[in-house]
Protein backbone atom coordinates (compact mmCIF):
# COMPACT_ATOMS: atom_id res chain seq x y z
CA UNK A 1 165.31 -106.70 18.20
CA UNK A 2 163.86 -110.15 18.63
CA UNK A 3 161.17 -108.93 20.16
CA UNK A 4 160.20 -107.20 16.89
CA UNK A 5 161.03 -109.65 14.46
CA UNK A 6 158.53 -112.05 16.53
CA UNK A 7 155.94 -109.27 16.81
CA UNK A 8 156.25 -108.38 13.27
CA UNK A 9 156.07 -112.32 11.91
CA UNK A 10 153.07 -113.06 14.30
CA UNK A 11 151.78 -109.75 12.63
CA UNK A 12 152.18 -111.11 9.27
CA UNK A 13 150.64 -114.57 10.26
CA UNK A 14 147.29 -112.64 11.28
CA UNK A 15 147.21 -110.85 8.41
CA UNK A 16 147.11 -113.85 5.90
CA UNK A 17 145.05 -115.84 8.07
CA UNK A 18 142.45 -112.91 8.05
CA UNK A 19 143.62 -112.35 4.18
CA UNK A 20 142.79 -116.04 3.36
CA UNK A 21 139.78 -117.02 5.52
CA UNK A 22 137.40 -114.03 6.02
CA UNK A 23 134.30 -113.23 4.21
CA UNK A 24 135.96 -110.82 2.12
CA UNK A 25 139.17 -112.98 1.17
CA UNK A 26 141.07 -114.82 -1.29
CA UNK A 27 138.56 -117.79 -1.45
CA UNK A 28 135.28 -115.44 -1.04
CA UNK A 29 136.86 -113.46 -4.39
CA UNK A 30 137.54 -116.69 -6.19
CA UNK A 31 133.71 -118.09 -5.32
CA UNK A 32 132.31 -114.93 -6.82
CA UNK A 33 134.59 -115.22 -9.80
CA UNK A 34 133.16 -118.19 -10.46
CA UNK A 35 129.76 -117.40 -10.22
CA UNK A 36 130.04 -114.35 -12.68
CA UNK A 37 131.52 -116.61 -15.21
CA UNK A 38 128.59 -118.75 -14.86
CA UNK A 39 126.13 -115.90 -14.40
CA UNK A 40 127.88 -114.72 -17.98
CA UNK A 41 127.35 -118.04 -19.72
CA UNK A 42 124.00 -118.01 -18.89
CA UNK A 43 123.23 -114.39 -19.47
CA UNK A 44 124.71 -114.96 -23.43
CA UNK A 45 122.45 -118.19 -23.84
CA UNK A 46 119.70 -116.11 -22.64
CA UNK A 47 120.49 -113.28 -24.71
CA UNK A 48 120.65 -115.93 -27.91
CA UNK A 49 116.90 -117.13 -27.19
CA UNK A 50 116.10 -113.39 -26.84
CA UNK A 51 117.62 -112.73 -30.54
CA UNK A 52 115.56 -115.88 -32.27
CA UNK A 53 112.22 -114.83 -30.17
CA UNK A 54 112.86 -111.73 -31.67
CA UNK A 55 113.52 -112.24 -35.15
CA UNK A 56 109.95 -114.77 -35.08
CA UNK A 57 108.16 -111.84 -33.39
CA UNK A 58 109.31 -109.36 -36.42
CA UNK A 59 108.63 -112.29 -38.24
CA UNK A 60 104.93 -112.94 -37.35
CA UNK A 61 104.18 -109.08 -37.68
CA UNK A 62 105.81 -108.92 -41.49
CA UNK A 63 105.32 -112.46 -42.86
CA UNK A 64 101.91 -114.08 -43.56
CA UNK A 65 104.24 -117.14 -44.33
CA UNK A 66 105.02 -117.63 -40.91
CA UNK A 67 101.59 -117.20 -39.61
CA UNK A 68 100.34 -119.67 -41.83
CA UNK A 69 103.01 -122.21 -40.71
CA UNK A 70 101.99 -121.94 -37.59
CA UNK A 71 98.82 -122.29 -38.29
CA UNK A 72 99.23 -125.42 -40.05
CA UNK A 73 101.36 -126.93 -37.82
CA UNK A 74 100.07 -125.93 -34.58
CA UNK A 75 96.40 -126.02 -35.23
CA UNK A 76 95.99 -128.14 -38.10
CA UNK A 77 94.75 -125.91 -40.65
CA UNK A 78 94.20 -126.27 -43.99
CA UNK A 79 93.49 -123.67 -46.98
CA UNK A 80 90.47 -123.50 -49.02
CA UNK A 81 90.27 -126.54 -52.05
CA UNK A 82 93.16 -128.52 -50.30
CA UNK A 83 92.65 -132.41 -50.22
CA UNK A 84 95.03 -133.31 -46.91
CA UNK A 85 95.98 -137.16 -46.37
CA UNK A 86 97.16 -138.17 -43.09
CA UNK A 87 98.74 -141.74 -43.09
CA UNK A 88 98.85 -143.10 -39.40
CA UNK A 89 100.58 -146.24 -38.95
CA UNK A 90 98.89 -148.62 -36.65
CA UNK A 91 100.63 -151.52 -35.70
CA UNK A 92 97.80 -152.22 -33.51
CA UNK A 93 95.53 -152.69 -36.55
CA UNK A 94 97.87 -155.04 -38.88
CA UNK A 95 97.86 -157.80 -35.92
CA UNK A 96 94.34 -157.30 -35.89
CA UNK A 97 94.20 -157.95 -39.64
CA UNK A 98 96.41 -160.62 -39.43
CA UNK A 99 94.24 -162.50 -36.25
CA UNK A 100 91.20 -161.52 -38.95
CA UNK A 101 92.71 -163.79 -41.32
CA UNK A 102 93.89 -166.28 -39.13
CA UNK A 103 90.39 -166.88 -37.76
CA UNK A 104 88.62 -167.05 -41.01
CA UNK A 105 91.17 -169.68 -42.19
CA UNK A 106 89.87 -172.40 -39.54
C-alpha cells in the first residue's frame, strides 16, 4: 500500500510539472492570452482608422466640399476672383529692421 501511495504521488508530481512547464501548459496558455488581448486592442484601433478612411473615401466621391478642402489645404489652391493674404511672421526680418535703424542713427 505504500508502495502505491508513493507511486501514485510521484505520478501526480510529473503530471503538474509537465502540466506547468511544457509548451502546451499553464504559462504557454496564459502567454497566448495575453497576446490575443493585445492582438484585440489593436485589431479595434485598426478597425476605427478603417471606419474614418472610409467615411472620407464616401466622402471624396459625394462631396465637392471635401475635395476642395483638400485642395486648398494640401495644394494651395485658390478659386477664381479670390484675393488670398498670407501673413508670415519673420522674426528674422524685425532684427534686421531694427539693426536698419540702428545703423542709420550713427
Amino acid at each position: 500500500m505504500r508502495w502505491l501511495a508513493l507511486t501514485l504521488l510521484l505520478a501526480l508530481v510529473a503530471a503538474q510539472i509537465e502540466l506547468w512547464s511544457s509548451s502546451g501548459g499553464v504559462r504557454s496558455v496564459m502567454a497566448l492570452q495575453h497576446q490575443i488581448k493585445a492582438q484585440m486592442r489593436e485589431n479595434a484601433a485598426l478597425r476605427e482608422r478603417n471606419l474614418a478612411l472610409d467615411a472620407e473615401v464616401q466622402d471624396l466621391k459625394q462631396g465637392l466640399e471635401a475635395i476642395e478642402e483638400r485642395a486648398r489645404s494640401e495644394m494651395g489652391m485658390i478659386r477664381e476672383n479670390e484675393v488670398f493674404y498670407q501673413i508670415v511672421d519673420l522674426p528674422a526680418a524685425s532684427a534686421l529692421s531694427d539693426r536698419l535703424t540702428a545703423d542709420t542713427r550713427k
